[in-house]
PDB file of N, CA and C in Angstrom:
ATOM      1  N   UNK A   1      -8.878   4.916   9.011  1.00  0.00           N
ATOM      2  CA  UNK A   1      -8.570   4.944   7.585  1.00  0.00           C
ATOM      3  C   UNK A   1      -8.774   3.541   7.032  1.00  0.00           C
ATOM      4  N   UNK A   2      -9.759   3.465   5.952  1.00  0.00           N
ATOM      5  CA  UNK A   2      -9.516   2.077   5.350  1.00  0.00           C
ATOM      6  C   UNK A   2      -8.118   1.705   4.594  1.00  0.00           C
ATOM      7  N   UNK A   3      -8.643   0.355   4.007  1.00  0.00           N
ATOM      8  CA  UNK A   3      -7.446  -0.576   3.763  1.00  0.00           C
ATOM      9  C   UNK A   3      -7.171   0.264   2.377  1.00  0.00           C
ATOM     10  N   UNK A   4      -8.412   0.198   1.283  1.00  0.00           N
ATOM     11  CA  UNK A   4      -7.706   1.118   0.356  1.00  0.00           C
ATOM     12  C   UNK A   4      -7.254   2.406   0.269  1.00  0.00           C
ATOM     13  N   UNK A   5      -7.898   3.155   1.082  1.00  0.00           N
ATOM     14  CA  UNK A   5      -7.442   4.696   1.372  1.00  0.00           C
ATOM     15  C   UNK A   5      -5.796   4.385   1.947  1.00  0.00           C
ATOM     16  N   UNK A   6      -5.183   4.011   2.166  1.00  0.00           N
ATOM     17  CA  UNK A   6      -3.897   3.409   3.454  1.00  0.00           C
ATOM     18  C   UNK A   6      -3.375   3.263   2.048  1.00  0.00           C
ATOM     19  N   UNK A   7      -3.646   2.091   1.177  1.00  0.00           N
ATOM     20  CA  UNK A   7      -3.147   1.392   0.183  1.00  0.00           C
ATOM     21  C   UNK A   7      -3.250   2.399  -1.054  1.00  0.00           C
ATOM     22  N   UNK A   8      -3.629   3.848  -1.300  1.00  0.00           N
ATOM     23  CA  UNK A   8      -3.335   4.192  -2.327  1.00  0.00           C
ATOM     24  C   UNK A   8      -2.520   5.489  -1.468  1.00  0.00           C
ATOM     25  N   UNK A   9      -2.394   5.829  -0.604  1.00  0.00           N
ATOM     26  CA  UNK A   9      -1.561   6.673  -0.319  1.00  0.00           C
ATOM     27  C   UNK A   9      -0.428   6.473  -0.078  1.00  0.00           C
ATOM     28  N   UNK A  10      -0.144   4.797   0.297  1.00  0.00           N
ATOM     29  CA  UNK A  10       1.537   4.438   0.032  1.00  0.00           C
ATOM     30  C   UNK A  10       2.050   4.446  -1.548  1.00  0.00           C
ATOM     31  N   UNK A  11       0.967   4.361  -2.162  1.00  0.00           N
ATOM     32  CA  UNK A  11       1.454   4.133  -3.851  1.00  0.00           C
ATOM     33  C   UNK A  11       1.630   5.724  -4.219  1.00  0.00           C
ATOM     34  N   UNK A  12       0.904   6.824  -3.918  1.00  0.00           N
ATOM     35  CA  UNK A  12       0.682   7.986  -4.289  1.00  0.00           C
ATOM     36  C   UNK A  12       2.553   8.586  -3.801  1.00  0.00           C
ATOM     37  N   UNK A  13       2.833   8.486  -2.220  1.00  0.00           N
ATOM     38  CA  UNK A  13       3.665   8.645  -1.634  1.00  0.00           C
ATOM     39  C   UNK A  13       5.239   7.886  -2.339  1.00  0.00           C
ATOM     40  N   UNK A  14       4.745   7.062  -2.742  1.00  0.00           N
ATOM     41  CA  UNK A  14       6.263   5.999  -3.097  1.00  0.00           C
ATOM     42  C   UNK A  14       6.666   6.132  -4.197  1.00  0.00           C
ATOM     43  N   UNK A  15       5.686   6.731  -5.460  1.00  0.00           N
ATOM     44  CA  UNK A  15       6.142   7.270  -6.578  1.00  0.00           C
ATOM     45  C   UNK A  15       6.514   8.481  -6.444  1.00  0.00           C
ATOM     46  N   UNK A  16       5.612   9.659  -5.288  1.00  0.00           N
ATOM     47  CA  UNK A  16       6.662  10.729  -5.421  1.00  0.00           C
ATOM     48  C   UNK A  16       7.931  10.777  -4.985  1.00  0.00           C
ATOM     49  N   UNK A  17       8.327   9.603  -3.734  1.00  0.00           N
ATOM     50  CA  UNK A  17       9.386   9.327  -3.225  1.00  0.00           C
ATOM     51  C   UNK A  17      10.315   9.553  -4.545  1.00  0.00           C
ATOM     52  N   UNK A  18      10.188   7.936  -5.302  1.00  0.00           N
ATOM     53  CA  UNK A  18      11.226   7.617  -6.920  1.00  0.00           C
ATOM     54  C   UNK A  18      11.620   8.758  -7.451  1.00  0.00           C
ATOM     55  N   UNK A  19      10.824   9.454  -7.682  1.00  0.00           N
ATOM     56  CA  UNK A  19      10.522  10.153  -9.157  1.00  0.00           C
ATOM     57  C   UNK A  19      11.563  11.341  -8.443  1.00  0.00           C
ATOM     58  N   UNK A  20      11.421  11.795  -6.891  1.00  0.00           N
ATOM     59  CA  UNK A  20      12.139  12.573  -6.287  1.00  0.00           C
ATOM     60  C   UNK A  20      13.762  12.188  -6.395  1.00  0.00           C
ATOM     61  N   UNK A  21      13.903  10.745  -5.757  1.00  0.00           N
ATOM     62  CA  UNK A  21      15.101  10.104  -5.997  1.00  0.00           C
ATOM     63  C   UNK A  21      15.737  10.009  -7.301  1.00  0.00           C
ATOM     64  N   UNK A  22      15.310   9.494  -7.948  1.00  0.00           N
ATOM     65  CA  UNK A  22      15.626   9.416  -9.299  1.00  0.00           C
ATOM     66  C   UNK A  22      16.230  10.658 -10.189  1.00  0.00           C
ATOM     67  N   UNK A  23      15.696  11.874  -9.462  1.00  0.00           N
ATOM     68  CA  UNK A  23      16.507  13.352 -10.091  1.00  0.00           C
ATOM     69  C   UNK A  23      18.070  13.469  -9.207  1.00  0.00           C
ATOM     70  N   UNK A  24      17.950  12.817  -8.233  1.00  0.00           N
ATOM     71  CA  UNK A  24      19.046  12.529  -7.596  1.00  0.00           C
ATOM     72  C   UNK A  24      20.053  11.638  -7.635  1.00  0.00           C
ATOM     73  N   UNK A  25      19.533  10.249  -7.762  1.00  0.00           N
ATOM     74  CA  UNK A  25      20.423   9.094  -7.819  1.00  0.00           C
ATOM     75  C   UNK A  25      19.852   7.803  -7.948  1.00  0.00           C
ATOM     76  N   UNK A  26      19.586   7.400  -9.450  1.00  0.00           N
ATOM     77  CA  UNK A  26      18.665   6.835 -10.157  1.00  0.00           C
ATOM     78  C   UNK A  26      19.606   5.324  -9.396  1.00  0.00           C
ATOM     79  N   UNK A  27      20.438   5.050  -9.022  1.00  0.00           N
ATOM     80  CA  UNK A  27      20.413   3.702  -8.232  1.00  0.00           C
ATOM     81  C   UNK A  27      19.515   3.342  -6.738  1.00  0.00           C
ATOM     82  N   UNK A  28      19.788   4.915  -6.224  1.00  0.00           N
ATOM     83  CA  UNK A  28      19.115   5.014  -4.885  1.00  0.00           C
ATOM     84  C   UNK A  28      17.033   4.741  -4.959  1.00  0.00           C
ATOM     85  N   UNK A  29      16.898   5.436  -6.253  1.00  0.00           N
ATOM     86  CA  UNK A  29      15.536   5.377  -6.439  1.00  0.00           C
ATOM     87  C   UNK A  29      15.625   3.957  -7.124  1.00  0.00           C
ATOM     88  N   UNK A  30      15.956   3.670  -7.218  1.00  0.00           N
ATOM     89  CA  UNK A  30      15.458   1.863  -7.681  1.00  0.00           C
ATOM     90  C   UNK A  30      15.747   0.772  -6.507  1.00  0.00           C
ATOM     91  N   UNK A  31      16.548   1.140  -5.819  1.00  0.00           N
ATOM     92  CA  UNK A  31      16.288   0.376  -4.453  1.00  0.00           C
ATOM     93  C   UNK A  31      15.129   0.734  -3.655  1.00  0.00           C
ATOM     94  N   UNK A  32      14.830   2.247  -3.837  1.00  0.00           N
ATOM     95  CA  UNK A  32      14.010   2.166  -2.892  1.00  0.00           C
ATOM     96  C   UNK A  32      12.452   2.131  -3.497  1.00  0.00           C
ATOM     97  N   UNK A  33      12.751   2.332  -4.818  1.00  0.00           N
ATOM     98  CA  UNK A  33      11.315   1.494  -5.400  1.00  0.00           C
ATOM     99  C   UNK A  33      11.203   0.080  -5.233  1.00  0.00           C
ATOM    100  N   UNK A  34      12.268  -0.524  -5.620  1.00  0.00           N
ATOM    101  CA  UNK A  34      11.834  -2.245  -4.730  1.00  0.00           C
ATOM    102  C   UNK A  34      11.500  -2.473  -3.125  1.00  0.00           C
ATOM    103  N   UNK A  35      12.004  -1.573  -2.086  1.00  0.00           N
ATOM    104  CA  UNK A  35      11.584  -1.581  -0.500  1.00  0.00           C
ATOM    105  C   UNK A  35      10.653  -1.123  -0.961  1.00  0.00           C
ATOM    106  N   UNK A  36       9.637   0.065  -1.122  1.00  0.00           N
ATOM    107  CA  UNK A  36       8.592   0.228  -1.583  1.00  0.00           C
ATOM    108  C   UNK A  36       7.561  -0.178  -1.956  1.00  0.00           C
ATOM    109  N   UNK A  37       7.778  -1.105  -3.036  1.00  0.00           N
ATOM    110  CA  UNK A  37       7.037  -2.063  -3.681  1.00  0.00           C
ATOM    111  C   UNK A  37       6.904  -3.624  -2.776  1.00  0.00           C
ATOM    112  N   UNK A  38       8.124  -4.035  -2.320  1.00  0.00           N
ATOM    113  CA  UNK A  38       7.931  -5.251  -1.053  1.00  0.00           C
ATOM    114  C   UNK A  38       6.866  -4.480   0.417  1.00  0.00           C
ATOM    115  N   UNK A  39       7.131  -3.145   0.525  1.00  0.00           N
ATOM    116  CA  UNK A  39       6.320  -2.991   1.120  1.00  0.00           C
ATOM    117  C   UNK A  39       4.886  -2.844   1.257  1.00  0.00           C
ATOM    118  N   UNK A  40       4.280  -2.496   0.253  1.00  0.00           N
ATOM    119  CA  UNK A  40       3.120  -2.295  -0.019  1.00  0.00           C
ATOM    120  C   UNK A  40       2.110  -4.118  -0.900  1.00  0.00           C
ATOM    121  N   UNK A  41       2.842  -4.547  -1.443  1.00  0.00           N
ATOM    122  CA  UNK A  41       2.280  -6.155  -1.681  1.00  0.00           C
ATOM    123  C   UNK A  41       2.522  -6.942  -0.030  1.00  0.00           C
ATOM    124  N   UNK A  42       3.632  -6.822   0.876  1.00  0.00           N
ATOM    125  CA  UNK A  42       3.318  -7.293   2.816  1.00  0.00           C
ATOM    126  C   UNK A  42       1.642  -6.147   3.169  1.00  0.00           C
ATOM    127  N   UNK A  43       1.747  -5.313   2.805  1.00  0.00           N
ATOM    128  CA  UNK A  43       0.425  -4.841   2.904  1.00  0.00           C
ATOM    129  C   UNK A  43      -0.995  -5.308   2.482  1.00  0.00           C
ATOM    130  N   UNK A  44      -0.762  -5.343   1.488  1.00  0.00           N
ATOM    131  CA  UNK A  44      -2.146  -6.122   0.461  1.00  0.00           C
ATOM    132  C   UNK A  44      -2.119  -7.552   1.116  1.00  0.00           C
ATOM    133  N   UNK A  45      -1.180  -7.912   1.513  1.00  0.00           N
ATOM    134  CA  UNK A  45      -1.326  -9.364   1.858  1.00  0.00           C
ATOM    135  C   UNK A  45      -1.354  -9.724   2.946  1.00  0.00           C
ATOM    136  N   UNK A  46      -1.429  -8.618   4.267  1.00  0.00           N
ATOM    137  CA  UNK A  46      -1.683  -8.268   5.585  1.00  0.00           C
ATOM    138  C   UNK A  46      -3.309  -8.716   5.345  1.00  0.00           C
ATOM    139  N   UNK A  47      -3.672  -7.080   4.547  1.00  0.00           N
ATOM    140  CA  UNK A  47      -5.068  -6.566   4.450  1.00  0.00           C
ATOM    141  C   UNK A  47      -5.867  -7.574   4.148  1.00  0.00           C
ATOM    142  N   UNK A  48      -5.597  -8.932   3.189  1.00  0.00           N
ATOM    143  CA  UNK A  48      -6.569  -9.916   2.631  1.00  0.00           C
ATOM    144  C   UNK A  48      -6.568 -10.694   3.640  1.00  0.00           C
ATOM    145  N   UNK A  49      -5.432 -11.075   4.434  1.00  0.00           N
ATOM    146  CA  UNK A  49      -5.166 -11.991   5.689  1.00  0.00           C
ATOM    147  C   UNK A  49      -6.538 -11.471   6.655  1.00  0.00           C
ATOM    148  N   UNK A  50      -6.769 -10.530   7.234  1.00  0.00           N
ATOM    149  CA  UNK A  50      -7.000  -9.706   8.154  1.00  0.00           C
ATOM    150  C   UNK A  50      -8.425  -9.564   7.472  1.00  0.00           C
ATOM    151  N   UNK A  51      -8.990  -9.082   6.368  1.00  0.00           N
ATOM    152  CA  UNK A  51     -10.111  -9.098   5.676  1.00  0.00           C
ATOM    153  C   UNK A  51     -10.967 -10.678   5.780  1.00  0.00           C
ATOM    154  N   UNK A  52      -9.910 -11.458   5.857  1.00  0.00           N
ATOM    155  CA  UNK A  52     -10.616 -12.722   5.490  1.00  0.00           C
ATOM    156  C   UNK A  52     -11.258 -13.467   6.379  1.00  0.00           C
ATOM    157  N   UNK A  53     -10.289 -12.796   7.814  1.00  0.00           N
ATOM    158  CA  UNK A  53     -10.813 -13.079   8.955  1.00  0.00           C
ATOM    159  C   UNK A  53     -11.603 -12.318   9.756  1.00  0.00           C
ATOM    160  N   UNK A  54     -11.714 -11.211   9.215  1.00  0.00           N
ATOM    161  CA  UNK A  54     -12.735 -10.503   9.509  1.00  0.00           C
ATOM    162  C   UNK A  54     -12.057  -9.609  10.896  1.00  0.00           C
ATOM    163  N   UNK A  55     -10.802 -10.109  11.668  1.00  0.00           N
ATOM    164  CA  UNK A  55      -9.991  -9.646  12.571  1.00  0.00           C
ATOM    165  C   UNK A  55     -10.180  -8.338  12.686  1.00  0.00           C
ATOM    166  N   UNK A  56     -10.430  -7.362  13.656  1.00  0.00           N
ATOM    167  CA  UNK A  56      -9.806  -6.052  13.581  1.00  0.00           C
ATOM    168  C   UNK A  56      -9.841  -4.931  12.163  1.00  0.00           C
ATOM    169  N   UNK A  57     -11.057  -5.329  11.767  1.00  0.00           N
ATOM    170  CA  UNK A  57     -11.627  -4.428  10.381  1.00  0.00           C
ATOM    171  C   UNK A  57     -12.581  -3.413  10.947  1.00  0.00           C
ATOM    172  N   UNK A  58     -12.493  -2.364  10.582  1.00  0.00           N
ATOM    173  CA  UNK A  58     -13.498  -1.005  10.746  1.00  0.00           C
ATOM    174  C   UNK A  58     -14.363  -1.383   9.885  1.00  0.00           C
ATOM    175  N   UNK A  59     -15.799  -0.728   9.821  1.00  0.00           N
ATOM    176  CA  UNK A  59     -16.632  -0.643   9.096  1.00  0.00           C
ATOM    177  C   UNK A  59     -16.526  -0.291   7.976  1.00  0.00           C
ATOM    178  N   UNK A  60     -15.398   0.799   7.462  1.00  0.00           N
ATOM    179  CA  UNK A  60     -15.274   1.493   6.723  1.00  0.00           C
ATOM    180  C   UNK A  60     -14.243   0.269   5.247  1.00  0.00           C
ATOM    181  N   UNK A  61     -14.228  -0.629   5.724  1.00  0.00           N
ATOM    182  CA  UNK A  61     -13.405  -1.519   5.066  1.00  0.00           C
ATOM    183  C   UNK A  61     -13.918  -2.556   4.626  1.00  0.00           C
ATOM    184  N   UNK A  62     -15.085  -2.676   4.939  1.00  0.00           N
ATOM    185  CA  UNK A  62     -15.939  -4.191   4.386  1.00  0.00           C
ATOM    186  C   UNK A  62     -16.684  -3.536   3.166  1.00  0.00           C
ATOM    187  N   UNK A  63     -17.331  -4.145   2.547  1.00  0.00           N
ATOM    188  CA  UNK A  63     -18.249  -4.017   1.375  1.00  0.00           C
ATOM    189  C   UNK A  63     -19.346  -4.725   1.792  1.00  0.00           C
ATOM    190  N   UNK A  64     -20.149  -3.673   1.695  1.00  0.00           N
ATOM    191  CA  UNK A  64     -21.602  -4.355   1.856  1.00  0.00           C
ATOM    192  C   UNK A  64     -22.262  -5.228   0.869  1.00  0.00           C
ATOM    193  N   UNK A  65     -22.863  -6.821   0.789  1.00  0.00           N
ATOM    194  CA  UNK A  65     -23.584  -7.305  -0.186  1.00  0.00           C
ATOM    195  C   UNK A  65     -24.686  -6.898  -0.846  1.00  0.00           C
ATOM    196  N   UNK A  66     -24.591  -7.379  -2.258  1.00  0.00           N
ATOM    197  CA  UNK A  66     -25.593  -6.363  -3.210  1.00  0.00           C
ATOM    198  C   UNK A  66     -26.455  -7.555  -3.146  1.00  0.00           C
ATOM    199  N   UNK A  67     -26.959  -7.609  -2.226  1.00  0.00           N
ATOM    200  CA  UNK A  67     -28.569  -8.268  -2.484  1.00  0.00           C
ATOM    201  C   UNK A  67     -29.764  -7.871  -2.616  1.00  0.00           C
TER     202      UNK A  67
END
């Protein structure tokens, strides 16, 4: 799975999480929209770490140059 496929299915997943919570216990869904949200920017900032070094990237995760 690439980095953005990974990275929009925690966002897809974490709002239905809230939005679930939030019919429940609108304190509980705002904590866990902030774990949520810390989790997924340690992600993006894994992925650029790891991108930059080229470390342990699938094919499916680079961008090819438009030359």
């Amino acid at each position: 799975m690439g980095a953005l496929s990974r990275l929009l299915s925690h966002l897809l997943l974490a709002g239905i999480a809230v939005i679930g919570l939030a019919l429940v216990a609108v304190p509980l869904a705002v904590v866990t929209a902030a774990v949520l949200y810390a989790h997924v920017v340690a992600d993006v900032v894994w992925d650029i770490r790891r991108l930059g070094r080229r470390a342990d990237v699938s094919v499916d995760e680079t961008v090819p140059s438009r030359r």
